[in-house]
C-alpha atoms as a PDB file:
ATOM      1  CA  UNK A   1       0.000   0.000   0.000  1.00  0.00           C
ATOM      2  CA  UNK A   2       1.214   3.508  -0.899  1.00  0.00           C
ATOM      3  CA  UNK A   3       1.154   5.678   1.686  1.00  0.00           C
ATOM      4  CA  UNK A   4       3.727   8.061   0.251  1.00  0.00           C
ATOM      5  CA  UNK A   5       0.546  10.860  -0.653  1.00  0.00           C
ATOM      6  CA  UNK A   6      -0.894  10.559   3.220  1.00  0.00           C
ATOM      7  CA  UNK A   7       2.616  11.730   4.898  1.00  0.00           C
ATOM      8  CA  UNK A   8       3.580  15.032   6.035  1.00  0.00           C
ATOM      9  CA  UNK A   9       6.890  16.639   5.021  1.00  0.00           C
ATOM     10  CA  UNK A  10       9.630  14.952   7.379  1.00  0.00           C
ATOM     11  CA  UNK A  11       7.132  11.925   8.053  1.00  0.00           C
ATOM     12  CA  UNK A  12       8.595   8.067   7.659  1.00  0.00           C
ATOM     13  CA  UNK A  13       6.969   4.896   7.757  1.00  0.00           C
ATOM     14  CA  UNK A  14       8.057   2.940  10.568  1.00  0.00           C
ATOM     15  CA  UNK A  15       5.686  -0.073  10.767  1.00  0.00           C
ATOM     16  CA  UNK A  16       3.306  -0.988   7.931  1.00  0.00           C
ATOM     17  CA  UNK A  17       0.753  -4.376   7.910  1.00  0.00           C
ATOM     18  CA  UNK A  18      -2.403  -5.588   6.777  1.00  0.00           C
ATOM     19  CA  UNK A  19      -5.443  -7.517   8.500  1.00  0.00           C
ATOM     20  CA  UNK A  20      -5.247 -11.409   8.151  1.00  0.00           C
ATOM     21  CA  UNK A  21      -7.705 -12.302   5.268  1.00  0.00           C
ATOM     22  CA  UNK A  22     -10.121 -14.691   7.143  1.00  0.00           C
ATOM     23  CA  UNK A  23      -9.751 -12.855  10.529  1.00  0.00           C
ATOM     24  CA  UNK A  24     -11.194  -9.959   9.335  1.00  0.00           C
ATOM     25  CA  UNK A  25     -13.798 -11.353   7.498  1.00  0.00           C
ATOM     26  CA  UNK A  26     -15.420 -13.483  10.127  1.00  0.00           C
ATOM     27  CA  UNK A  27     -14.957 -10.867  12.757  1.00  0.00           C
ATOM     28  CA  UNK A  28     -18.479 -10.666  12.886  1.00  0.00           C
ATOM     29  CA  UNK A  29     -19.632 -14.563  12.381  1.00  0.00           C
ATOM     30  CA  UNK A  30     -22.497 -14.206  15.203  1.00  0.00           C
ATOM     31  CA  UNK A  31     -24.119 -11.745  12.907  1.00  0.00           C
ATOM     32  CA  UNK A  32     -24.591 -15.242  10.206  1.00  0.00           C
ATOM     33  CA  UNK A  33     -25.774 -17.488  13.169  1.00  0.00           C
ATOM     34  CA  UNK A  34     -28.740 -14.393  13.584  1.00  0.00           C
ATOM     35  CA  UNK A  35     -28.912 -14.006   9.890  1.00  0.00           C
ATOM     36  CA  UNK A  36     -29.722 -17.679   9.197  1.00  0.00           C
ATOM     37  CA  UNK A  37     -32.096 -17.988  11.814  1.00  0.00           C
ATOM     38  CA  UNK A  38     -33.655 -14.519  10.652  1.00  0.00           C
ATOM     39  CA  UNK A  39     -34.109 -16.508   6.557  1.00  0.00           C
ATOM     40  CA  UNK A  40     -35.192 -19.542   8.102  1.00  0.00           C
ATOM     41  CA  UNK A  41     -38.315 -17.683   9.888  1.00  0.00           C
ATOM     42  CA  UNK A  42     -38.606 -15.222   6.744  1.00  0.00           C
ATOM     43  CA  UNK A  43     -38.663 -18.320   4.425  1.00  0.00           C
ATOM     44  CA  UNK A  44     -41.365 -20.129   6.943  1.00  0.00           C
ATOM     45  CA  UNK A  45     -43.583 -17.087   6.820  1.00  0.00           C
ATOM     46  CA  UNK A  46     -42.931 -16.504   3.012  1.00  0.00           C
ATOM     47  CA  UNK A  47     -44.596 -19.940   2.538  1.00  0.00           C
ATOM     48  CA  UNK A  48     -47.393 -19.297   4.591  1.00  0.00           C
ATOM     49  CA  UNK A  49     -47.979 -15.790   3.233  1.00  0.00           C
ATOM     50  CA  UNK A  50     -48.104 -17.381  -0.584  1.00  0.00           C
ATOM     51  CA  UNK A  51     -50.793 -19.771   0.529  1.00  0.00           C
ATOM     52  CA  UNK A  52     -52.600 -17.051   2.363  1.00  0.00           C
ATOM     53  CA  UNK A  53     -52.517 -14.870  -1.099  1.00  0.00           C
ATOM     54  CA  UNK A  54     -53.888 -17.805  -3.204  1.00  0.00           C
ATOM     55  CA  UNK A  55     -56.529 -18.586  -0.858  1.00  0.00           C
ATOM     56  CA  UNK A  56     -57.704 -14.715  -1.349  1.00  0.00           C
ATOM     57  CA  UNK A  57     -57.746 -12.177  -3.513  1.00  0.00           C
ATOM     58  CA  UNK A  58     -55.016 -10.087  -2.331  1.00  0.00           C
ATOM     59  CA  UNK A  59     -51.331 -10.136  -3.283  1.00  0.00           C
ATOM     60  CA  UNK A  60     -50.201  -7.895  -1.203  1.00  0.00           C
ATOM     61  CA  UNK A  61     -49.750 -10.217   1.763  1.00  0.00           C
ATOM     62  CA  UNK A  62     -46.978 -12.635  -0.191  1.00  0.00           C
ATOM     63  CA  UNK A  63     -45.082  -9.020   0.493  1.00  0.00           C
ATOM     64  CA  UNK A  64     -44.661  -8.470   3.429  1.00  0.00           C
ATOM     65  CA  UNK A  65     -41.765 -10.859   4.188  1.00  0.00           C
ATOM     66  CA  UNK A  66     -39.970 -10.241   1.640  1.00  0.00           C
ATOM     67  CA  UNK A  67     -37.721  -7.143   3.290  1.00  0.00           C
ATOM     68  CA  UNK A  68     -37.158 -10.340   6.388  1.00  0.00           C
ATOM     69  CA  UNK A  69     -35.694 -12.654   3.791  1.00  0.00           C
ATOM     70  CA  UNK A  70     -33.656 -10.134   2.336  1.00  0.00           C
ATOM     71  CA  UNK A  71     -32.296  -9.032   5.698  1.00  0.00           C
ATOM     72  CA  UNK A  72     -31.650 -12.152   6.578  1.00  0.00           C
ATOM     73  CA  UNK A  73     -29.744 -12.994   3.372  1.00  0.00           C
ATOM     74  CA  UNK A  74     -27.562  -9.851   3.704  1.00  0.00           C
ATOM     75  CA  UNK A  75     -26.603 -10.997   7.287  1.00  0.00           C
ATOM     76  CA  UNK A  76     -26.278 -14.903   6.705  1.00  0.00           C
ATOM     77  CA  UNK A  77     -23.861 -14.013   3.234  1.00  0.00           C
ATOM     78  CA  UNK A  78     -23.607 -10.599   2.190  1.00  0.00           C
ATOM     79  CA  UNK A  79     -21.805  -8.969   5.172  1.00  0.00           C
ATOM     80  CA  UNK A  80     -19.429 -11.248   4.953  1.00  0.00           C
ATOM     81  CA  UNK A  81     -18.711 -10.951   1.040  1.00  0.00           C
ATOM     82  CA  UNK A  82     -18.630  -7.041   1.829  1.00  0.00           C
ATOM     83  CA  UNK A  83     -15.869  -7.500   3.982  1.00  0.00           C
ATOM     84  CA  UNK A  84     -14.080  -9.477   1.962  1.00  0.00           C
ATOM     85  CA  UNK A  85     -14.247  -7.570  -0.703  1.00  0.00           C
ATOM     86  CA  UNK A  86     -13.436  -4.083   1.622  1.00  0.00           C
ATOM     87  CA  UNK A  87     -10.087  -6.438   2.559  1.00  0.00           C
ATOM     88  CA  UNK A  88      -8.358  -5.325  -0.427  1.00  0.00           C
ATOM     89  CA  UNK A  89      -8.601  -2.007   0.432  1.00  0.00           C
ATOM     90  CA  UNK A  90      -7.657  -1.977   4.173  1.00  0.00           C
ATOM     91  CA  UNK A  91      -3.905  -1.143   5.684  1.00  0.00           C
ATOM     92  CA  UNK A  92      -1.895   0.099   8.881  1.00  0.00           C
ATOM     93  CA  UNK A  93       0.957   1.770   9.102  1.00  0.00           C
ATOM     94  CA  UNK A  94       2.905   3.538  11.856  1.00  0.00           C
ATOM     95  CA  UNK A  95       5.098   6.190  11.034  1.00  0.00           C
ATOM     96  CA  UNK A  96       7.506   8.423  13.221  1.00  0.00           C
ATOM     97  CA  UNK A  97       4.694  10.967  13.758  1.00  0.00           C
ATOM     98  CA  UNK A  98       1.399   8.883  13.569  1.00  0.00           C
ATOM     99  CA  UNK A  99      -0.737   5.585  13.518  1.00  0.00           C
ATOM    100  CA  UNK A 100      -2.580   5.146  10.373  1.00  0.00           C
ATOM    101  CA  UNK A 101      -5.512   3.047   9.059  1.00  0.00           C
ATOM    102  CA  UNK A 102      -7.035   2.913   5.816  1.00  0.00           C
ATOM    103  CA  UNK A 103     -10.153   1.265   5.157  1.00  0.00           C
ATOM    104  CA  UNK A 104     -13.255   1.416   3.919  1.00  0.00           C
ATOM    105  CA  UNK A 105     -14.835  -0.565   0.760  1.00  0.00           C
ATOM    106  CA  UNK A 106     -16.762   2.142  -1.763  1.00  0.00           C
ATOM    107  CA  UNK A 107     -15.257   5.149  -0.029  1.00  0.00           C
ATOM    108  CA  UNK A 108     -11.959   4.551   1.563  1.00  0.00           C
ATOM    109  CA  UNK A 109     -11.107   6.618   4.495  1.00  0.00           C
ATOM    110  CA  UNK A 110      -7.961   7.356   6.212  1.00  0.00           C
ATOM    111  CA  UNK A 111      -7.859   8.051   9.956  1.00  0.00           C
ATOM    112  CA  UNK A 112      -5.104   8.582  12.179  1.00  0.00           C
ATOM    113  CA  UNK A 113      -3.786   9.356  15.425  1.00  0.00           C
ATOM    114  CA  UNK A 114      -0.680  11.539  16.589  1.00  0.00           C
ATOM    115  CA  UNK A 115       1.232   9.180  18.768  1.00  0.00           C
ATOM    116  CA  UNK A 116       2.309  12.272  20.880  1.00  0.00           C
ATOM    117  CA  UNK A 117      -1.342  11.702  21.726  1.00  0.00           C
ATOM    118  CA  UNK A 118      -1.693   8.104  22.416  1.00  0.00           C
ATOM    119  CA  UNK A 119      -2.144   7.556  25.899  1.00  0.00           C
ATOM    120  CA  UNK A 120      -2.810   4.015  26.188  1.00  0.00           C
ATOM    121  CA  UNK A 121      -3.932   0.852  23.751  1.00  0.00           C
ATOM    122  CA  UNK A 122      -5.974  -2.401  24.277  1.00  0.00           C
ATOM    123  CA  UNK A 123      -4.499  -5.879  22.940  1.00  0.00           C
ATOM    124  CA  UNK A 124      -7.555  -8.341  22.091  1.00  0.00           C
ATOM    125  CA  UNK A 125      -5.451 -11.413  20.916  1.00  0.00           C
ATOM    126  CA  UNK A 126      -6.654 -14.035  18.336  1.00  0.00           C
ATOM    127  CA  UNK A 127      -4.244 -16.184  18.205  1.00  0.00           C
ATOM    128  CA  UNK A 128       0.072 -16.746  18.211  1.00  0.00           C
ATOM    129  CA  UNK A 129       0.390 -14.205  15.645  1.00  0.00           C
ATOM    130  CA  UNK A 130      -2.888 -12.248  15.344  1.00  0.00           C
ATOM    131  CA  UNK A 131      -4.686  -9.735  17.659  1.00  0.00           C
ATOM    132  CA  UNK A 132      -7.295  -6.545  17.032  1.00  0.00           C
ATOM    133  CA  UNK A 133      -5.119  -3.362  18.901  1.00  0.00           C
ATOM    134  CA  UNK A 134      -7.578  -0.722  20.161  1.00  0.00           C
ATOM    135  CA  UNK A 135      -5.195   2.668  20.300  1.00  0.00           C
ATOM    136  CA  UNK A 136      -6.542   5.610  22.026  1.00  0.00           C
ATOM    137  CA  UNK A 137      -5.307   9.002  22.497  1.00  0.00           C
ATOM    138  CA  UNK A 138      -5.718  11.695  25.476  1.00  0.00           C
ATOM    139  CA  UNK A 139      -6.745  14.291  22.712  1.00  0.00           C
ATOM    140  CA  UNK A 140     -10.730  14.268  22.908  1.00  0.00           C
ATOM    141  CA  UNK A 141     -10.410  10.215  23.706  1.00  0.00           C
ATOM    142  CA  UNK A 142     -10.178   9.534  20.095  1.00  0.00           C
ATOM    143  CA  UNK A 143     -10.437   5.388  19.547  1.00  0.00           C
ATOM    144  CA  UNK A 144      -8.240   4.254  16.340  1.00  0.00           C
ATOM    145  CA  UNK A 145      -8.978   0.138  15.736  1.00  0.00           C
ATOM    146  CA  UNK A 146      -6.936  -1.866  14.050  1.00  0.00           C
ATOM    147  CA  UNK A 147      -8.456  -5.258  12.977  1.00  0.00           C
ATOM    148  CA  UNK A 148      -7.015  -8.715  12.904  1.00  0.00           C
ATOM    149  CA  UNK A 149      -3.296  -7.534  12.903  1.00  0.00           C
ATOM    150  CA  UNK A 150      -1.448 -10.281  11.201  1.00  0.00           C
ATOM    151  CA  UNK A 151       2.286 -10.371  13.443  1.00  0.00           C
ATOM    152  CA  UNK A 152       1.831  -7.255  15.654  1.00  0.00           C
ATOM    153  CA  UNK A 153       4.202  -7.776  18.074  1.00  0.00           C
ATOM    154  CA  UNK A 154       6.514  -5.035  16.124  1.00  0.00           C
ATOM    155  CA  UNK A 155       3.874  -2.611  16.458  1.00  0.00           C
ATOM    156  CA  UNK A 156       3.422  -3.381  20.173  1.00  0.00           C
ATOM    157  CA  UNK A 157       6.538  -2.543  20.495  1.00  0.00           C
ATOM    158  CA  UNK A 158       6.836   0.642  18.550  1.00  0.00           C
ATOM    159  CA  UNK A 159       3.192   1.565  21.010  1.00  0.00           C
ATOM    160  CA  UNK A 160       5.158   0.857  24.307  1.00  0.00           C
ATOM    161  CA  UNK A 161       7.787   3.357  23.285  1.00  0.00           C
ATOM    162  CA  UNK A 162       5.828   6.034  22.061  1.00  0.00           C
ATOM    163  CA  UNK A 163       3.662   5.666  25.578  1.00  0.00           C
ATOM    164  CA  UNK A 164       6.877   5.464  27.613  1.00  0.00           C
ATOM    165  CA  UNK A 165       7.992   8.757  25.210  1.00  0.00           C
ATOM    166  CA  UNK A 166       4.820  10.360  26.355  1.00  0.00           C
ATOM    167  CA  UNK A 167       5.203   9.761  30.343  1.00  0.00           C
ATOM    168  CA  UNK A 168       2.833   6.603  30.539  1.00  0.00           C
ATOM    169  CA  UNK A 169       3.289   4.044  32.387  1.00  0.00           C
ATOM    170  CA  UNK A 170       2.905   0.386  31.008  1.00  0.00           C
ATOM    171  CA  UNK A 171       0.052  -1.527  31.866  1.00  0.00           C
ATOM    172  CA  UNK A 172       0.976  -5.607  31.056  1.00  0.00           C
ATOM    173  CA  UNK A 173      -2.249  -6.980  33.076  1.00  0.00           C
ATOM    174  CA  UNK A 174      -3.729  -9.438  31.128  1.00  0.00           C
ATOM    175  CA  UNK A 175      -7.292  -8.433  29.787  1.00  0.00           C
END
């Protein structure tokens, strides 16, 4: 990822990754457990709506469920095909002044954080080599995620300096 146009004069990339592909697709799985319970119901009531418009002369009920099935197809498949498609399009990167992420699938967005700011961060790990890091900074308690970090532990580090640079202490209780 280029990130050559979202630097300030002086500014250099120290730290630069992506999200694991799967990890950040399935972040929000429970959302398909709802979504296929949500179609199954939708379907079941579709059914019983079509007999219901045969048996008079109005159409209108076979209608009704029909916004229910589609809600529950977009959260059974389509939420997760959106993410994977927004994947492509989503980066970190920490550079000497600032924690970056880029994201966002029709409109991509880039937020950041001054790390003279950061006054603490949040490690949710996922696994070995995988964690979401929740960074957040003492100017207005601004919140910068980043998802699914595929081998973070070089960015951990880079955060525990830059809090130690700004008069933090380090917190290393587990969550």
């Amino acid at each position: 990822m280029n990130w050559n146009d979202d630097f300030a004069e002086g500014e250099t990339l120290t730290w630069e990754g992506r999200p694991a592909p799967r990890a950040f697709t399935f972040r929000n799985g429970l959302h398909s457990l709802f979504g296929v319970l949500l179609l199954v119901g939708a379907i079941f009531w579709q059914v019983s709506a079509c007999e219901l418009a045969k048996a008079h002369p109005w159409p209108w009920p076979a209608l009704i469920p029909v916004p229910f099935w589609l809600a529950g197809l977009y959260l059974t498949f389509g939420h997760l095909l959106l993410a994977r498609l927004e994947w492509s399009r989503v980066g970190y990167a920490l550079s000497n002044r600032r924690l970056l992420a880029r994201r966002g699938l029709f409109r991509p967005r880039l937020e950041s954080m001054e790390l003279a700011g950061l006054c603490s961060f949040r490690v949710n790990p996922l696994g070995p080599e995988l964690a979401h890091i929740r960074a957040v900074s003492s100017e207005g308690g601004a919140v910068l995620s980043l998802l699914a970090v595929e081998h973070p532990a070089a960015l951990l580090a880079l955060l525990e300096e830059a809090l130690v640079r700004n008069g933090h202490k380090l917190n290393r209780s587990p969550l």
